[in-house]
N, C-alpha and C. Protein backbone atom coordinates (compact mmCIF):
# COMPACT_ATOMS: atom_id res chain seq x y z
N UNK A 1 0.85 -1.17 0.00
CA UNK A 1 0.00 0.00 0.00
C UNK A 1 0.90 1.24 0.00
N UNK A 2 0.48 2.00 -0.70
CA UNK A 2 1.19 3.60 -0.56
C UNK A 2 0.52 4.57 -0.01
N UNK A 3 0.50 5.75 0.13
CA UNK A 3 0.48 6.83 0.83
C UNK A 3 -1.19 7.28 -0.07
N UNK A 4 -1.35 7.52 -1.07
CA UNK A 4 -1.94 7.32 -1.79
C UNK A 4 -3.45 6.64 -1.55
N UNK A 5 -3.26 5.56 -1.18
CA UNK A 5 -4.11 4.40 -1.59
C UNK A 5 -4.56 4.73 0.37
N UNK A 6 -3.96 4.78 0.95
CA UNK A 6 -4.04 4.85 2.61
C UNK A 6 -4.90 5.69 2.61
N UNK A 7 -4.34 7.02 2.01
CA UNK A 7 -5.58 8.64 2.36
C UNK A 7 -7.24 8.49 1.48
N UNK A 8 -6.60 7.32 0.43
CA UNK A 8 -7.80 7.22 -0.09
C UNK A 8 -9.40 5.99 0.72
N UNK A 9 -8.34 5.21 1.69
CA UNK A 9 -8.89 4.39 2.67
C UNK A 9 -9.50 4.93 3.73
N UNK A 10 -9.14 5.92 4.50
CA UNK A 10 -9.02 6.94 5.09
C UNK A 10 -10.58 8.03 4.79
N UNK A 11 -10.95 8.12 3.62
CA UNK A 11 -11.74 8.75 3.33
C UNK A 11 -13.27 7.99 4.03
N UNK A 12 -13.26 6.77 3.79
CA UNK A 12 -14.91 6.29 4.01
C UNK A 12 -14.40 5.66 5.87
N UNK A 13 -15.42 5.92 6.46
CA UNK A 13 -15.71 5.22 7.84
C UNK A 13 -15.85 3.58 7.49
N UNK A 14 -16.31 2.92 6.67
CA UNK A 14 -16.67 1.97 6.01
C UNK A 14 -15.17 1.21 6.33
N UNK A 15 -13.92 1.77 5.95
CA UNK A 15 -12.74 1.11 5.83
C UNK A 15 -12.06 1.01 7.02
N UNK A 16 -12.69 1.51 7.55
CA UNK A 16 -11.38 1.75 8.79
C UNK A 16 -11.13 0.72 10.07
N UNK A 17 -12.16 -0.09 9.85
CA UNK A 17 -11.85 -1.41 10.69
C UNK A 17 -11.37 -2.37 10.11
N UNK A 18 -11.30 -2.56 8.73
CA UNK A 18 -10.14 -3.22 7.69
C UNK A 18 -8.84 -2.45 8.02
N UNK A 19 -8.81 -1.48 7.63
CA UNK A 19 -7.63 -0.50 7.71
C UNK A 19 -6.77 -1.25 9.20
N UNK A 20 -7.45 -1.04 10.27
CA UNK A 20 -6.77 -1.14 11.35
C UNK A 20 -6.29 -2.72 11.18
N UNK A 21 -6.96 -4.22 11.41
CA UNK A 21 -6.70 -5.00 11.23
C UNK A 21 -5.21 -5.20 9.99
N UNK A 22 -5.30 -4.79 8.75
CA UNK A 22 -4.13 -4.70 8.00
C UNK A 22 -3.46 -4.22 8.47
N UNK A 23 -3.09 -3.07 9.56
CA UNK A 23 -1.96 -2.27 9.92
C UNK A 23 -1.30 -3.26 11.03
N UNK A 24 -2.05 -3.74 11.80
CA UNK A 24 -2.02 -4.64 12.91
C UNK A 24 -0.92 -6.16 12.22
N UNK A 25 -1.15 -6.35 11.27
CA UNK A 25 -0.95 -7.74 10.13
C UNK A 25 0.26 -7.64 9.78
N UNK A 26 0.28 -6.39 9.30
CA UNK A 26 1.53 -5.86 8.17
C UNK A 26 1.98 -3.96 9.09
N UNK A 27 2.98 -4.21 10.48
CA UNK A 27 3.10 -3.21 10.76
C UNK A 27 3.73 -2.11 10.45
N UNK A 28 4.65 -2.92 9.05
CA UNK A 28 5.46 -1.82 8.07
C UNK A 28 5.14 -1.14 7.63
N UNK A 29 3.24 -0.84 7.94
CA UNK A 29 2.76 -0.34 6.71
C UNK A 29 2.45 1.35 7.71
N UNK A 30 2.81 0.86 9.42
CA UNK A 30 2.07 2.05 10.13
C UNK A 30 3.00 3.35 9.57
N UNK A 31 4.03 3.29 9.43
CA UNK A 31 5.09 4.36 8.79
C UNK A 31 4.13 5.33 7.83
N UNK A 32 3.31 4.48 7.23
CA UNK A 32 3.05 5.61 5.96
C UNK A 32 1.77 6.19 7.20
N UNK A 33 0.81 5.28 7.81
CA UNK A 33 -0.19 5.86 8.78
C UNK A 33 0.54 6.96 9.54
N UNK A 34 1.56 6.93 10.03
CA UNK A 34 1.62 8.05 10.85
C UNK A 34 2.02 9.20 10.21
N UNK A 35 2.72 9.21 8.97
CA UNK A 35 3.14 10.51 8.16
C UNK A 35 2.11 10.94 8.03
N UNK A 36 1.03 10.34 7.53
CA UNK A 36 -0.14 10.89 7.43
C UNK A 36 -1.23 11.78 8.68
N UNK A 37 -1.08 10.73 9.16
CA UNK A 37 -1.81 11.83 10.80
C UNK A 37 -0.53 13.24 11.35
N UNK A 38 0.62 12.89 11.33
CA UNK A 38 1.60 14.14 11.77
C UNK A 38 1.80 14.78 10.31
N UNK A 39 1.74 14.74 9.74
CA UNK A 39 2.46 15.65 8.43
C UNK A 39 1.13 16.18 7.17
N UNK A 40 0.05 15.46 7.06
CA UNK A 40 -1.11 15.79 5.30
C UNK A 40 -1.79 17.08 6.61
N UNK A 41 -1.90 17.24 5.31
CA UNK A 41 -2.99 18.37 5.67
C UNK A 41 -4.22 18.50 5.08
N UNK A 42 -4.73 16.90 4.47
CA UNK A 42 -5.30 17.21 4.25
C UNK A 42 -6.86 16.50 5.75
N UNK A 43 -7.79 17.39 5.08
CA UNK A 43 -8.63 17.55 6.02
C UNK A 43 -9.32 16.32 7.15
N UNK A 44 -9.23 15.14 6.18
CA UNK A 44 -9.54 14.04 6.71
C UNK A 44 -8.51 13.47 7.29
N UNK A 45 -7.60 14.09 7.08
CA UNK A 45 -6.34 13.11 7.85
C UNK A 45 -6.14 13.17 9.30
N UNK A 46 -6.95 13.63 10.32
CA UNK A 46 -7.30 13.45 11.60
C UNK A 46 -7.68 11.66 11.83
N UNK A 47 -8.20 11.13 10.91
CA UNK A 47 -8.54 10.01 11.01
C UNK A 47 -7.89 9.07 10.79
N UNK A 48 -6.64 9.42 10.16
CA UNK A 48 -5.15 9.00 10.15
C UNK A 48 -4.47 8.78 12.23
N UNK A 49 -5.23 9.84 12.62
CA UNK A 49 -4.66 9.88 14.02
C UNK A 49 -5.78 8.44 14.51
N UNK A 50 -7.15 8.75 14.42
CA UNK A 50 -7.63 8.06 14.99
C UNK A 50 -7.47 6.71 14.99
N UNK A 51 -7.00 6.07 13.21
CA UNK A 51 -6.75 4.41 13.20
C UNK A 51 -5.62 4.61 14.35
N UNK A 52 -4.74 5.35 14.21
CA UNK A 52 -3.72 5.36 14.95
C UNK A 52 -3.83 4.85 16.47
N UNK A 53 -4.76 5.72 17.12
CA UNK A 53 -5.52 5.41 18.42
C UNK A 53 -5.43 3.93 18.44
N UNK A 54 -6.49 3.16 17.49
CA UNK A 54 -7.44 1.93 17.49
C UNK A 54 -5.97 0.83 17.54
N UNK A 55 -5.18 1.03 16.70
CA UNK A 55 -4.18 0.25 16.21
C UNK A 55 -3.56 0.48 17.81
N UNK A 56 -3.14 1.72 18.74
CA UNK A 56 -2.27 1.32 19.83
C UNK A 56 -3.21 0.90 21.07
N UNK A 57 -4.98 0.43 20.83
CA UNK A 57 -5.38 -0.36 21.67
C UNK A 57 -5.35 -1.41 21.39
N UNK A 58 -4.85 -1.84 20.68
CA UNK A 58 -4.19 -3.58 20.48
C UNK A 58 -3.15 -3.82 20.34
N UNK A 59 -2.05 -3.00 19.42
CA UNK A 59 -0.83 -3.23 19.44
C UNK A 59 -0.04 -2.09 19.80
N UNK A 60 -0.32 -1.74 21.08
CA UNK A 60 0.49 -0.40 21.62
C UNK A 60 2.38 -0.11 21.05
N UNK A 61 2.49 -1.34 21.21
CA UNK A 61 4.71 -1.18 20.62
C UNK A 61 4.49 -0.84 19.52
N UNK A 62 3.28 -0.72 18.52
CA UNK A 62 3.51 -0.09 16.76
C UNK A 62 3.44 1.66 16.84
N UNK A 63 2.73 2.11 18.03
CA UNK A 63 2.28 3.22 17.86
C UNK A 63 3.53 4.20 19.21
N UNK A 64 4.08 3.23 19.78
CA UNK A 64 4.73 4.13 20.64
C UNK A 64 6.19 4.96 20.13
N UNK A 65 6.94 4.16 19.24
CA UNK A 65 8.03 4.59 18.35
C UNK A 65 7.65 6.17 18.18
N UNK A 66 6.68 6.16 17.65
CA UNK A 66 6.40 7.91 17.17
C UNK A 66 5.64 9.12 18.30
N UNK A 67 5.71 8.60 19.81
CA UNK A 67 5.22 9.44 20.53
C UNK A 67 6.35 10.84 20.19
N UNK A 68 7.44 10.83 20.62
CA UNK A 68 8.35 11.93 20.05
C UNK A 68 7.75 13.01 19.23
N UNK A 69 7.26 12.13 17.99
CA UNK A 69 6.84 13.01 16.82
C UNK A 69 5.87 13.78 16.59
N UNK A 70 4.94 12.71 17.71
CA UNK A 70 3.28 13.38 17.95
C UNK A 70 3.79 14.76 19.26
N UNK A 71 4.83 14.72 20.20
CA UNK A 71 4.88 15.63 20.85
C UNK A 71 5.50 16.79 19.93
N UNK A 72 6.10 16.49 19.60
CA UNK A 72 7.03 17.25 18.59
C UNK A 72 5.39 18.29 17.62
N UNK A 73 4.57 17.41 16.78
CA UNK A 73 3.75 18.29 16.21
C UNK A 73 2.92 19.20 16.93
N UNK A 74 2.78 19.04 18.02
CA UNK A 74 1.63 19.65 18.81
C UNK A 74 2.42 21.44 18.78
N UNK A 75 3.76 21.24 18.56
CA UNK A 75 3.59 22.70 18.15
C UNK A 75 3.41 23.06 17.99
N UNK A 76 2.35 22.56 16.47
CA UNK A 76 2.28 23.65 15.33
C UNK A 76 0.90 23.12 15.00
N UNK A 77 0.09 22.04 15.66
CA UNK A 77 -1.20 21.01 15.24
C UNK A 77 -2.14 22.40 15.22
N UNK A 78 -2.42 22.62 14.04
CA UNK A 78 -4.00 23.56 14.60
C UNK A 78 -5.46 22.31 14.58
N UNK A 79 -5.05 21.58 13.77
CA UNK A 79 -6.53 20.35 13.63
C UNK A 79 -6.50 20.25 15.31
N UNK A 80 -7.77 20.45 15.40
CA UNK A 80 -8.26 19.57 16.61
C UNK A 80 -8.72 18.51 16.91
N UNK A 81 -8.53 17.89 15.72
CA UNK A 81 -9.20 16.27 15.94
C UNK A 81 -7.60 15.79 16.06
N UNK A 82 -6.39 15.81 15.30
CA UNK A 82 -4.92 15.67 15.76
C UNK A 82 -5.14 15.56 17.19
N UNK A 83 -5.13 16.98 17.28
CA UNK A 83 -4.30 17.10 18.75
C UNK A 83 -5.44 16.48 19.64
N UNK A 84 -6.29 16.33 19.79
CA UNK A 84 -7.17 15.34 20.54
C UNK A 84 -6.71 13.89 20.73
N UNK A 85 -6.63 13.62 19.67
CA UNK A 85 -6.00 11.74 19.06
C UNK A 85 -4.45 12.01 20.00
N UNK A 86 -3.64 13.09 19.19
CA UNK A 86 -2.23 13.05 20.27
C UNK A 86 -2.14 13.14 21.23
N UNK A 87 -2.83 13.79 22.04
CA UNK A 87 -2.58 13.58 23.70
C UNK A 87 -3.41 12.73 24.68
N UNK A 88 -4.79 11.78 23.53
CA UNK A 88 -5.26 10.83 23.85
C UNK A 88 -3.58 9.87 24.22
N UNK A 89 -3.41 9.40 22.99
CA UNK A 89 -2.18 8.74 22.92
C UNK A 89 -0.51 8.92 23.29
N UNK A 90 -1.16 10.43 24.01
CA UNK A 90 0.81 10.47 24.79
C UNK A 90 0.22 9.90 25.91
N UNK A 91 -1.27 10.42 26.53
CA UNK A 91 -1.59 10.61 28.12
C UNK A 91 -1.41 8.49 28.40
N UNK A 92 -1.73 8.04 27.18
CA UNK A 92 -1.95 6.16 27.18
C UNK A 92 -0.37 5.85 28.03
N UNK A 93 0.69 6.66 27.38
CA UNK A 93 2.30 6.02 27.33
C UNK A 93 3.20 7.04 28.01
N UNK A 94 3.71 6.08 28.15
CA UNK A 94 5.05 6.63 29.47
C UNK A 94 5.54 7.44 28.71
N UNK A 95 5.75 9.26 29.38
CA UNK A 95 6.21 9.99 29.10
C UNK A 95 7.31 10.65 29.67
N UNK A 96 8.64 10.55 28.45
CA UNK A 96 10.40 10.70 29.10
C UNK A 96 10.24 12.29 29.64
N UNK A 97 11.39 12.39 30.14
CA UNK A 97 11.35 13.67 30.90
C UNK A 97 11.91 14.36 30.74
N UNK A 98 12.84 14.71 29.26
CA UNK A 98 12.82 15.30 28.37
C UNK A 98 11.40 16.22 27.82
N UNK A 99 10.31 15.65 27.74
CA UNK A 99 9.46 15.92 27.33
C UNK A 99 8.42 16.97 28.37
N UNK A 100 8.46 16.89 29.86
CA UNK A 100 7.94 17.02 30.77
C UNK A 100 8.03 19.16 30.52
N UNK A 101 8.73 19.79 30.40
CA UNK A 101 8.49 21.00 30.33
C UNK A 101 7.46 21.68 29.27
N UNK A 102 7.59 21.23 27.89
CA UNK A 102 6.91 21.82 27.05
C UNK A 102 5.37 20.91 27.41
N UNK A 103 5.41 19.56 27.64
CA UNK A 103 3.94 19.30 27.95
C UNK A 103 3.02 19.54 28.91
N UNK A 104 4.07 20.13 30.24
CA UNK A 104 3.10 20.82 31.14
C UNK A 104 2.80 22.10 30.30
N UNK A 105 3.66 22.53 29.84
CA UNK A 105 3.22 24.27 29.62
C UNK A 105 1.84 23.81 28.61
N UNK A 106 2.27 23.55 27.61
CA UNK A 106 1.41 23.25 26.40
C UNK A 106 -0.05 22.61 26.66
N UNK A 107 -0.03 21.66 27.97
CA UNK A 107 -1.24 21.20 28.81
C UNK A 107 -2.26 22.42 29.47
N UNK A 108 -0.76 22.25 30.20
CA UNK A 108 -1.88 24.05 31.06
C UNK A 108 -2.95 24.64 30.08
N UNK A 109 -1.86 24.89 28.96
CA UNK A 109 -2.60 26.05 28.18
C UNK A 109 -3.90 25.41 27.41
N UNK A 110 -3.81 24.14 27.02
CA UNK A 110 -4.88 23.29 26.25
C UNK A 110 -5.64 23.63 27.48
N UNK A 111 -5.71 23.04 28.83
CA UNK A 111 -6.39 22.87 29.77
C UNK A 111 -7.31 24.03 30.49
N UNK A 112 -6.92 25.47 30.11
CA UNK A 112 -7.19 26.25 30.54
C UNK A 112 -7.95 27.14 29.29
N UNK A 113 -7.89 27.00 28.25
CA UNK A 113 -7.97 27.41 27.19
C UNK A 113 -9.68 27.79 26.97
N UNK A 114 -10.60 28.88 26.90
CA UNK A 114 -11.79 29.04 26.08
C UNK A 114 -12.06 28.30 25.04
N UNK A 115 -11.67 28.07 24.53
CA UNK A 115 -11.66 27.86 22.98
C UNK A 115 -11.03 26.11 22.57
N UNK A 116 -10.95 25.42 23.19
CA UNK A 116 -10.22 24.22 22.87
C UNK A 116 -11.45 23.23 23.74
N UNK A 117 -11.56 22.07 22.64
CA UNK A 117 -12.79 21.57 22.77
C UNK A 117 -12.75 20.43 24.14
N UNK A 118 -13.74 19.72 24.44
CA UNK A 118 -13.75 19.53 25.99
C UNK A 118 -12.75 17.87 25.96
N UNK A 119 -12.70 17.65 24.51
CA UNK A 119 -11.93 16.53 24.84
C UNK A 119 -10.16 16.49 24.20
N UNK A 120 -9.90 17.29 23.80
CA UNK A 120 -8.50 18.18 23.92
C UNK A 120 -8.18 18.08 25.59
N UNK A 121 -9.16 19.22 26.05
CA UNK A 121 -9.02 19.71 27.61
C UNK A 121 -8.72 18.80 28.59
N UNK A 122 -9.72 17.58 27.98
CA UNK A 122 -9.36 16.12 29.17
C UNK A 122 -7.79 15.71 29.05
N UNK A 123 -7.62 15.50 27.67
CA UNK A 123 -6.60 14.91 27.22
C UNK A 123 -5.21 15.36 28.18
N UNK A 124 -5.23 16.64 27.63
CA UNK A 124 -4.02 17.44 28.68
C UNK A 124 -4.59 17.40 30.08
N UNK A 125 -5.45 17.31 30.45
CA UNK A 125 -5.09 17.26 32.15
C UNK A 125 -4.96 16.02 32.40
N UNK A 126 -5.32 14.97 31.75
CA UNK A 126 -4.83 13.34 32.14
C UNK A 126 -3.15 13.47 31.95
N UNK A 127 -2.74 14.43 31.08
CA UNK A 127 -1.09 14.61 30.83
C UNK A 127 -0.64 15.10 31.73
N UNK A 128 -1.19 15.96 32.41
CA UNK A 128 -0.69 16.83 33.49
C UNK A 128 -0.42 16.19 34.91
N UNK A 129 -1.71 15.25 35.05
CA UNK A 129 -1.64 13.95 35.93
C UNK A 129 -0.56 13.51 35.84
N UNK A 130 -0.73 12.29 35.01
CA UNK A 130 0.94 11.55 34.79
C UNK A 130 1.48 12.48 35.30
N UNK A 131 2.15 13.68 34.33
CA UNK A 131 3.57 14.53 34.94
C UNK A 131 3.59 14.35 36.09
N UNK A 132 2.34 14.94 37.04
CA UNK A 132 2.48 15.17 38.29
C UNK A 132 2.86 13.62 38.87
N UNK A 133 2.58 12.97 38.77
CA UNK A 133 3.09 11.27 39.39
C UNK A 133 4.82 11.43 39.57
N UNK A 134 5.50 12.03 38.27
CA UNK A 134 7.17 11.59 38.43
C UNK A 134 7.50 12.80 39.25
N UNK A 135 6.59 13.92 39.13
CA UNK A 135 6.99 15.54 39.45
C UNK A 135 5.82 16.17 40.36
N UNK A 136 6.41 15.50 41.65
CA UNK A 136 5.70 15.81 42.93
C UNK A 136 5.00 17.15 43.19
N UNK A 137 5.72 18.08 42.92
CA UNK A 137 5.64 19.56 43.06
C UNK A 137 4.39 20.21 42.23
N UNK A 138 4.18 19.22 41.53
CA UNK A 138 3.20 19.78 40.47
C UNK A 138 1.94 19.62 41.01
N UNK A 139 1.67 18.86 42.19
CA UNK A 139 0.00 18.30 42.07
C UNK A 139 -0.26 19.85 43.13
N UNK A 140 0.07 20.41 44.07
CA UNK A 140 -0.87 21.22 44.05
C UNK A 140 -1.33 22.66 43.15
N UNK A 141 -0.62 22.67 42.68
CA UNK A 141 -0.77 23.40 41.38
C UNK A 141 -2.07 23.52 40.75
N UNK A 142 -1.67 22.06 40.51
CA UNK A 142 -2.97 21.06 39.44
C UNK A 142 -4.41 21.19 40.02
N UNK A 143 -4.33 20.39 41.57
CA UNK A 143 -5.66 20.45 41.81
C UNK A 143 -6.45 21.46 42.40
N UNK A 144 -5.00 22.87 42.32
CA UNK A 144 -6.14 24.24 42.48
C UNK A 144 -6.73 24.53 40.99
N UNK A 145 -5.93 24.17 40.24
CA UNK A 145 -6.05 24.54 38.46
C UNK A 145 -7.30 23.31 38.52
N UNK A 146 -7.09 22.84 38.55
CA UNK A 146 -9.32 21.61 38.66
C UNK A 146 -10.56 22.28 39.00
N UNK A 147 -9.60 22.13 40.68
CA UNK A 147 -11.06 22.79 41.35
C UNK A 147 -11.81 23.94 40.91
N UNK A 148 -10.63 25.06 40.42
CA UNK A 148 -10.95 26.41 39.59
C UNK A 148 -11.91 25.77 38.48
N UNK A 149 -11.43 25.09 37.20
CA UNK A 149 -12.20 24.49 36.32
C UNK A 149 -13.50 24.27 36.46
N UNK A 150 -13.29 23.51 37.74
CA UNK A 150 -14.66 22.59 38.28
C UNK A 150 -16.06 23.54 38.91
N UNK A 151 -15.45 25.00 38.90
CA UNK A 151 -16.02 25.68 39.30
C UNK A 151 -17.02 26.76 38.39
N UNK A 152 -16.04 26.94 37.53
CA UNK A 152 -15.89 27.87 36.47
C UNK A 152 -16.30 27.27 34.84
N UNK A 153 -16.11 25.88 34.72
CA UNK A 153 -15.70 25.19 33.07
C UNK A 153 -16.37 24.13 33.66
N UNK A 154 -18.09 24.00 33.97
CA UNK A 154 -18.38 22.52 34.89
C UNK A 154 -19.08 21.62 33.35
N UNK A 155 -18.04 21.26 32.14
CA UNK A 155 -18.27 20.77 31.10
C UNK A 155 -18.54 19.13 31.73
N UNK A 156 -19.66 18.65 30.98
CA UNK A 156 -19.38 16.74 31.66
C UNK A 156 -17.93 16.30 31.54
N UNK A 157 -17.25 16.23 30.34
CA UNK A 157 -15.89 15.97 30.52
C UNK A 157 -15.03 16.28 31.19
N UNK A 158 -15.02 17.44 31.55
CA UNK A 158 -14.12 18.15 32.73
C UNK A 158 -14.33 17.52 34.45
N UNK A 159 -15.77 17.71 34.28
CA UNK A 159 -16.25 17.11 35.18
C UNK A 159 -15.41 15.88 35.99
N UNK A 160 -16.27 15.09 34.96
CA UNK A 160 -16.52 13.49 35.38
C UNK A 160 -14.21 13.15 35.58
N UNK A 161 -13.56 13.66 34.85
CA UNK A 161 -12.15 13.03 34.63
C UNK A 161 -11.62 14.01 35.81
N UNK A 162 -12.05 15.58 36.21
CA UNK A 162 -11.22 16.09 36.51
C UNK A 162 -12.01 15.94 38.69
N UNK A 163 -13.17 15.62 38.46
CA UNK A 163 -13.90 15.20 40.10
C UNK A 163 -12.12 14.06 40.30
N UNK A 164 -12.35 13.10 39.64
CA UNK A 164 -11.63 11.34 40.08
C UNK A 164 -10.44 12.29 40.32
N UNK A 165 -9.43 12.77 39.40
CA UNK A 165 -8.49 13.42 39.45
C UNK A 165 -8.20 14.22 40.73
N UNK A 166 -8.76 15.10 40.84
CA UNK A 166 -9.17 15.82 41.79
C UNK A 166 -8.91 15.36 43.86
N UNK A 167 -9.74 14.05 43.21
CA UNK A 167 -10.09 13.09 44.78
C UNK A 167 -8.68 12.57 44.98
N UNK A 168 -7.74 11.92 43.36
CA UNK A 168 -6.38 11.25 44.01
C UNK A 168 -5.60 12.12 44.18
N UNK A 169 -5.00 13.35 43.97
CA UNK A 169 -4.55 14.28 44.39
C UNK A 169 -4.53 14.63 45.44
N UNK A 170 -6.31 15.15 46.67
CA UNK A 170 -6.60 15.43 47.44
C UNK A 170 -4.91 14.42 48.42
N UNK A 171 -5.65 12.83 47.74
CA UNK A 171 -5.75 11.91 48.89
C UNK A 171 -3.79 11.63 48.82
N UNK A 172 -3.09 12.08 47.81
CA UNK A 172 -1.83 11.92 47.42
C UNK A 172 -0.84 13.13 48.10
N UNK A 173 -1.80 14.73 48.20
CA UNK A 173 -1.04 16.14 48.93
C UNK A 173 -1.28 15.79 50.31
N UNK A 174 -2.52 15.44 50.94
CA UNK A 174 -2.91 15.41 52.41
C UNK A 174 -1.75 14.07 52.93
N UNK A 175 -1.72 12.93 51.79
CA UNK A 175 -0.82 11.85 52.59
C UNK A 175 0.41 12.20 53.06
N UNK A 176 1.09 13.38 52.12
CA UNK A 176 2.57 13.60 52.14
C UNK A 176 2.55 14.48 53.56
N UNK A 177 1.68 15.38 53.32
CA UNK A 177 2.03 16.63 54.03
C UNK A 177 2.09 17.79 53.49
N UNK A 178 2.00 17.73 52.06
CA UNK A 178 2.47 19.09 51.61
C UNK A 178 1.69 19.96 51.82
């Protein structure tokens, strides 16, 4: 298959549970899938991210090689169906700590953001979580940045991920002492 023939697979909902199964079969082929979700522009190619998703809930080692790349685009991602799919799929996988400065900042800002849709918003604060797990210092930060949310942004998504969030934090700052 080529690049080509993929975006043209890509187009119907119809294909895309073939699609995934072949990628799964033949994983040489995810190379051209992921150029496509980080690099086309073209419009449907969000759904390039999403086989992407489907393919690392079964075969997570095909899709983790390119976390780098997916952090790396969020620079510049204006699609919001991308960057939804990408930080679905960083928040899934262990994130190096190298990475830990630009994804808090870049979280915050998804997380705090008017304008960035409610499942973007989850995405980065499940990122922000993790961080906070290796990077102690961060959770009370975080769960004043919630509760504010929770107050202010009471979206169901925000809600329902950022209440649970919220409670292990509580129960993670009160254990330490901080």
């Amino acid at each position: 298959m080529n690049g080509k023939e993929l975006t043209a697979l890509l187009e119907s909902w119809e294909n895309l549970p073939l699609l995934i199964r072949q990628l799964i079969d033949k994983p040489e082929e995810i190379t051209l899938l992921m150029n496509i979700a980080l690099h086309s522009d073209n419009k449907k190619s969000w759904r390039a991210a999403w086989v992407a998703d489907k393919v690392n809930d079964k075969k997570p080692e095909l899709i983790t090689p390119f976390l780098g790349k997916m952090i790396n685009q969020l620079k510049r991602e204006t699609n919001t169906g991308k960057k939804r799919q990408f930080l679905k799929l960083i928040s899934l996988n262990e994130i190096q700590k190298n990475h830990f400065a630009f994804l808090t900042n870049y979280c915050f800002k998804c997380f705090t953001s008017a304008t960035e849709p409610v499942g973007v918003k989850v995405h980065a604060l499940q990122i922000l979580f993790n961080i906070s797990e290796k990077e102690a210092d961060l959770k009370p930060e975080l769960l004043s940045l919630i509760e504010f949310e929770l107050e202010n942004n009471p979206k169901a998504g925000i809600k329902a991920r950022g209440r649970n969030l919220a409670k292990i934090l509580k129960k993670q700052i009160y254990s330490s002492g901080s």
